[in-house]
C-alpha atoms as a PDB file:
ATOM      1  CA  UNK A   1       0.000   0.000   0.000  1.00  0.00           C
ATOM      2  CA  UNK A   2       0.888   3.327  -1.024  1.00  0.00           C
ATOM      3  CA  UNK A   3       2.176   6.231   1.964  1.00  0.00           C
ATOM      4  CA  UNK A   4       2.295   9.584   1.712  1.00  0.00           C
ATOM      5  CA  UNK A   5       4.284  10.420  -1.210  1.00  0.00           C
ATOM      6  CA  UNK A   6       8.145  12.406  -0.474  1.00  0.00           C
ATOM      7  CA  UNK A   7       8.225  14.564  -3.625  1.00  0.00           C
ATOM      8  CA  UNK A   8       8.233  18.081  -4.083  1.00  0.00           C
ATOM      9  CA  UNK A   9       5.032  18.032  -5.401  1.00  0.00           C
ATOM     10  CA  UNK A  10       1.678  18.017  -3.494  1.00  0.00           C
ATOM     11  CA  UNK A  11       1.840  16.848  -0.257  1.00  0.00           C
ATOM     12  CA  UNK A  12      -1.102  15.767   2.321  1.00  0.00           C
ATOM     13  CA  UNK A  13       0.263  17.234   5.870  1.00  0.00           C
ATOM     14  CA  UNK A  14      -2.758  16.603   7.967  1.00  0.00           C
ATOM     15  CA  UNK A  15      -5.095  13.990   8.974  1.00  0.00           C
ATOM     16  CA  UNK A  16      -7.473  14.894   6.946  1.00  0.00           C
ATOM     17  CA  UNK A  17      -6.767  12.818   3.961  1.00  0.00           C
ATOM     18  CA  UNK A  18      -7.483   9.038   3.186  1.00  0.00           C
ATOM     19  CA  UNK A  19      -5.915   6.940   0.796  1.00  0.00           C
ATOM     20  CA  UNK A  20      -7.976   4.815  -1.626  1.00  0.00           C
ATOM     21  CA  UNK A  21      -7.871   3.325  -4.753  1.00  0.00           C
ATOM     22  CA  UNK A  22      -9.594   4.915  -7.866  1.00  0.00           C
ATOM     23  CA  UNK A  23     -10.149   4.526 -12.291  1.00  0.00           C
ATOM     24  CA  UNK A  24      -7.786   6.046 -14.246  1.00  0.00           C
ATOM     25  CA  UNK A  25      -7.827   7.258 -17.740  1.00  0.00           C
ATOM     26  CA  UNK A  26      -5.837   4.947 -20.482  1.00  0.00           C
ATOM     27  CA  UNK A  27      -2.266   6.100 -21.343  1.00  0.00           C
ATOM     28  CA  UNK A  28      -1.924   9.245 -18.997  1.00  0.00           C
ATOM     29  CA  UNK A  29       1.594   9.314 -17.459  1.00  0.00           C
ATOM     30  CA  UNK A  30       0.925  10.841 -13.920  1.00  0.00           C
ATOM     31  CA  UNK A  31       3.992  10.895 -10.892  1.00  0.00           C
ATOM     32  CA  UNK A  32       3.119  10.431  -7.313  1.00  0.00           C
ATOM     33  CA  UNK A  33       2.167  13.872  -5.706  1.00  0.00           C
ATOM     34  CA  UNK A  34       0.633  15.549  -9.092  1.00  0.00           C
ATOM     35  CA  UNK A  35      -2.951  16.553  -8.718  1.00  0.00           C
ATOM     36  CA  UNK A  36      -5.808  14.465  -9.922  1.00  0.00           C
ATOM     37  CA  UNK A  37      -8.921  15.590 -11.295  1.00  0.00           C
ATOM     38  CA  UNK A  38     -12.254  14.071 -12.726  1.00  0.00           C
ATOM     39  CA  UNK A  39     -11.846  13.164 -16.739  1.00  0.00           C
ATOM     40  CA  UNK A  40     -14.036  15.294 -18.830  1.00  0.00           C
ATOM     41  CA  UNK A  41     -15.324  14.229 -22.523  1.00  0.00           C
ATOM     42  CA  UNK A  42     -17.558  16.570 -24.565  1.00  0.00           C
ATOM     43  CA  UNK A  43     -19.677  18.112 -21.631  1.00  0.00           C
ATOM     44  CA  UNK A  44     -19.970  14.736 -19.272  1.00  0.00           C
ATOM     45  CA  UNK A  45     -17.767  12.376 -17.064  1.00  0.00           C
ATOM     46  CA  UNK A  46     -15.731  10.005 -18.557  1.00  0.00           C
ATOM     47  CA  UNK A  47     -15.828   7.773 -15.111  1.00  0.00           C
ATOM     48  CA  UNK A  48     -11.941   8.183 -14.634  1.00  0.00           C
ATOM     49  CA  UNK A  49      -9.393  10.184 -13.560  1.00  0.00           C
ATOM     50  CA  UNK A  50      -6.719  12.217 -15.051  1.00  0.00           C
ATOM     51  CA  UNK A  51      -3.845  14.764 -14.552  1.00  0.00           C
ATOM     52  CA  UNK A  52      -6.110  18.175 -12.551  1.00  0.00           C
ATOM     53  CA  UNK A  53      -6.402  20.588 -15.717  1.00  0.00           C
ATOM     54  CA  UNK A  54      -5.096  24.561 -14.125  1.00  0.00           C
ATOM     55  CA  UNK A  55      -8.398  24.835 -11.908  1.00  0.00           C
ATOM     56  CA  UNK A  56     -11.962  23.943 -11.159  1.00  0.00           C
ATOM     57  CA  UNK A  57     -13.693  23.876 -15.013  1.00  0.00           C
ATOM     58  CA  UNK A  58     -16.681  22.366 -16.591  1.00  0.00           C
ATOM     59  CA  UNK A  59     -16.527  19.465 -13.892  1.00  0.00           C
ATOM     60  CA  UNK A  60     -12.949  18.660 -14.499  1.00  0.00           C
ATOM     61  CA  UNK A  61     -12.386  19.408 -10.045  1.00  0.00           C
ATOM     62  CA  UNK A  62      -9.422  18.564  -7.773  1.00  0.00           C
ATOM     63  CA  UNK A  63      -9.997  15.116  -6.796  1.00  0.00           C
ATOM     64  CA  UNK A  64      -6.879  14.428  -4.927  1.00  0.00           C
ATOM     65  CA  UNK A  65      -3.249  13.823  -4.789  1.00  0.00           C
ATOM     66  CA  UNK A  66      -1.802  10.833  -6.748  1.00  0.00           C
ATOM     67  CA  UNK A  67      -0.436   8.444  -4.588  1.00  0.00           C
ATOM     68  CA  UNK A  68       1.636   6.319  -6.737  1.00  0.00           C
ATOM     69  CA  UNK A  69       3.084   6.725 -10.255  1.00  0.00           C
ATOM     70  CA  UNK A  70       1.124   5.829 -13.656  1.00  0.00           C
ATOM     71  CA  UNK A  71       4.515   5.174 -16.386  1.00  0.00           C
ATOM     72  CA  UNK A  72       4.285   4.170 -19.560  1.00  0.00           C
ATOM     73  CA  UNK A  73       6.120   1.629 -19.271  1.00  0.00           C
ATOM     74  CA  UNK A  74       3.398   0.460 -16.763  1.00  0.00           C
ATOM     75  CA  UNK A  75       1.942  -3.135 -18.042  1.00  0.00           C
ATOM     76  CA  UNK A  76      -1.391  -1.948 -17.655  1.00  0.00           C
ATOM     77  CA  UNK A  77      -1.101   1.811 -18.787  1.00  0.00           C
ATOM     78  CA  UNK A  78      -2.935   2.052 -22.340  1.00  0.00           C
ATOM     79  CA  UNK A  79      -5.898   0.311 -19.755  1.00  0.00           C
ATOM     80  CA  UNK A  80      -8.989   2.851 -19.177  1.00  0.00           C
ATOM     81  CA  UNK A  81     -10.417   2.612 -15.349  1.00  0.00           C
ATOM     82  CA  UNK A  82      -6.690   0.744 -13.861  1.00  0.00           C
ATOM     83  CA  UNK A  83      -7.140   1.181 -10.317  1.00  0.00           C
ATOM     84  CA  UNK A  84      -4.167   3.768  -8.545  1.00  0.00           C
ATOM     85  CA  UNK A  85      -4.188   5.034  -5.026  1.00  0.00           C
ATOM     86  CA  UNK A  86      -4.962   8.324  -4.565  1.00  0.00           C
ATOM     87  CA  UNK A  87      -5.170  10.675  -1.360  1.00  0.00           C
ATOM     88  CA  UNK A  88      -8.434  11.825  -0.965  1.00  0.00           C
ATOM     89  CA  UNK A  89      -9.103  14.811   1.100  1.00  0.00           C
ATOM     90  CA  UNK A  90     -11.970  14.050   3.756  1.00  0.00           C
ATOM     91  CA  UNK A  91     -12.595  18.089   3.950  1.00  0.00           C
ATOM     92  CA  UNK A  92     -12.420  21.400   2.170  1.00  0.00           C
ATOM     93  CA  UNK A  93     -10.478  21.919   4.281  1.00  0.00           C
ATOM     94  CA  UNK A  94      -7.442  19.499   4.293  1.00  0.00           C
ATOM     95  CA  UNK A  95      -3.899  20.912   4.044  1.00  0.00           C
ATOM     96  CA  UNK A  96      -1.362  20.135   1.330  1.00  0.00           C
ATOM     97  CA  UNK A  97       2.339  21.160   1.145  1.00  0.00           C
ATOM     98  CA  UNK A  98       3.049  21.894  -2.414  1.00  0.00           C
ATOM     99  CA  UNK A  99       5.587  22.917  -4.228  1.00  0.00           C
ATOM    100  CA  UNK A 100       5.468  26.364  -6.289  1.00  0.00           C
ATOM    101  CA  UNK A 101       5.166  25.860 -10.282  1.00  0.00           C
ATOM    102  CA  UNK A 102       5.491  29.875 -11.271  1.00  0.00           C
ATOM    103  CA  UNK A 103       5.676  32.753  -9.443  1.00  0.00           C
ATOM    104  CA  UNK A 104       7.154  34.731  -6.689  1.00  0.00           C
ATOM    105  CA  UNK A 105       6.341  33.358  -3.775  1.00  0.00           C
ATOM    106  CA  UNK A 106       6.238  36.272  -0.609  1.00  0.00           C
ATOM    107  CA  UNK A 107       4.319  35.695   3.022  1.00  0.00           C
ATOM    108  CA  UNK A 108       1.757  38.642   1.124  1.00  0.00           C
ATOM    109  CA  UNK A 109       0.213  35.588  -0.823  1.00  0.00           C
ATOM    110  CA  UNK A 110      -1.302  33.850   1.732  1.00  0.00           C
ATOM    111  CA  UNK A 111      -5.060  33.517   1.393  1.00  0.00           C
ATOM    112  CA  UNK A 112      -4.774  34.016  -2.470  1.00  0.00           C
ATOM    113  CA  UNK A 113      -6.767  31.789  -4.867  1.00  0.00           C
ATOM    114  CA  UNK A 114      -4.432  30.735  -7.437  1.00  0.00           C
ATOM    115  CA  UNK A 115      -4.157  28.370 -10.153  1.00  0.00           C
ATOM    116  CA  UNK A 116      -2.938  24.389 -10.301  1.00  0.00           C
ATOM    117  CA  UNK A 117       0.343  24.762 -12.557  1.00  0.00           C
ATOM    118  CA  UNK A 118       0.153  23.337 -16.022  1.00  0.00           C
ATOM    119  CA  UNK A 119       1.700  20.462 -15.156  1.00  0.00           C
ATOM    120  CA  UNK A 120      -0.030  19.016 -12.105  1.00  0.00           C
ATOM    121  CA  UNK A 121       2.827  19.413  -9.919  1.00  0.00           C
ATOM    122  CA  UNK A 122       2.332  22.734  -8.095  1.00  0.00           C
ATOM    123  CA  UNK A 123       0.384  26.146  -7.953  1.00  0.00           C
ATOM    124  CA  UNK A 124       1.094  28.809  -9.949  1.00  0.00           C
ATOM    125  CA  UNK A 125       1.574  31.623  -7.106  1.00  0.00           C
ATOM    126  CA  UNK A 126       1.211  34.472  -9.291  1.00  0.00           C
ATOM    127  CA  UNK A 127      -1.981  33.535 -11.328  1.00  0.00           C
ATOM    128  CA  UNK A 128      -5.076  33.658 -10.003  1.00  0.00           C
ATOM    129  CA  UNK A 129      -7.403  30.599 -10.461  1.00  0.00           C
ATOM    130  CA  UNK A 130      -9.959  28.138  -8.455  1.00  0.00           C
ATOM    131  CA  UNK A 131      -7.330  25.728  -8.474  1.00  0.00           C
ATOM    132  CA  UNK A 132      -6.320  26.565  -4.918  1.00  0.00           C
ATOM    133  CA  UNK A 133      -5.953  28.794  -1.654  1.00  0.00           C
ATOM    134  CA  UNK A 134      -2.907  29.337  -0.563  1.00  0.00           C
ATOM    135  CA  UNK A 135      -3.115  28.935   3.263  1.00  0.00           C
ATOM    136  CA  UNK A 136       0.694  29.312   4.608  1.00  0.00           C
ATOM    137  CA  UNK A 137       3.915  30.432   3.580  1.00  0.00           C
ATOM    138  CA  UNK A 138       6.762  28.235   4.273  1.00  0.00           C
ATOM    139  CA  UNK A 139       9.335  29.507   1.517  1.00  0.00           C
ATOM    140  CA  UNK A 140       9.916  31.136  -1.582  1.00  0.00           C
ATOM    141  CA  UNK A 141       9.569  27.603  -3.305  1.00  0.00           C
ATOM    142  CA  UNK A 142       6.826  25.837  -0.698  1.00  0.00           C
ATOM    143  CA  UNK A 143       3.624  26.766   1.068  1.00  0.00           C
ATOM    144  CA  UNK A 144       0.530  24.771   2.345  1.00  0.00           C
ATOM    145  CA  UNK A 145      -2.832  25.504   0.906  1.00  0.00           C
ATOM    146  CA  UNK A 146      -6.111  23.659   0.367  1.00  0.00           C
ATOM    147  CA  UNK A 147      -8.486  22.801  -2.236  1.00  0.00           C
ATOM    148  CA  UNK A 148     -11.510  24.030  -0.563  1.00  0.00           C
ATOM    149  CA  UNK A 149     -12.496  26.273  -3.916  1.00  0.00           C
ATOM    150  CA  UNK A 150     -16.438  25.492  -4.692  1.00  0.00           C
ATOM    151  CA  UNK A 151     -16.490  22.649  -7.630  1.00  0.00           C
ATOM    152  CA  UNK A 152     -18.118  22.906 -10.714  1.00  0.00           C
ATOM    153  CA  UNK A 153     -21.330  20.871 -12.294  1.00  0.00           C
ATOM    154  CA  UNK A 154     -21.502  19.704 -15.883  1.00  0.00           C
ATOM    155  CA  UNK A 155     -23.986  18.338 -17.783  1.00  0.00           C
END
């Protein structure tokens, strides 16, 4: 079983996070601590998830924090609905160290909504989005923030 992952990427840092096993999209390379978000298709769920697109759109919301790698090299990675582990936060309200993608990163942006970077693998400090609110500053290149932005509905 999968533990909390020791990347520089998202990290959970409270209780408030369980770890479970969800479907993933077919051939979608994702690393342990990216950001997961539902799969969209047209204007509906696909079922699955994928890499988190830059914030909360058209359904496509924060889901959780990958808990182990997806390669392609993977035996089972061109395989739609593969089961991964994933941290799922148990509140709005559970606290993530993560790693910043872009930006300067100052004390002053604490409490800013910002953007998921475009890679999965951090917030973009100096864009605003509903990807995330930054809730502590810990260093120019880490914070802790949560995902506790509202979600979106789709069709």
């Amino acid at each position: 079983m999968a533990t909390a992952n020791n990347t520089a990427n998202f990290l959970p840092v409270d209780g408030s996070w369980v770890l479970e096993q969800h479907p993933f999209a077919a051939s979608t390379a994702i690393k342990d601590g990216y950001a997961v978000g539902i799969e969209i298709s047209g204007n509906n769920v696909t079922g699955y998830l994928t890499l988190m697109g830059v914030e909360n759109a058209s359904g496509a919301d924060f889901f959780g924090i990958m808990a182990e790698p997806i390669a392609a090299t993977d035996t089972d990675y061109a395989t739609a609905g593969k089961l991964k582990n994933v941290w799922v936060p148990t509140t709005p309200l559970a606290k993530a160290k993560f790693k910043v993608s872009a930006g300067t990163f100052t004390a002053a942006d604490v409490y800013k909504t910002v953007q998921i970077g475009a890679s999965s693998d951090g917030l973009d400090v100096d864009t605003a989005g509903k990807g995330a609110r930054i809730v502590q500053h810990i260093s120019s290149t880490e914070g802790i923030c949560t995902f506790s932005l509202p979600t979106t509905e789709t069709a």
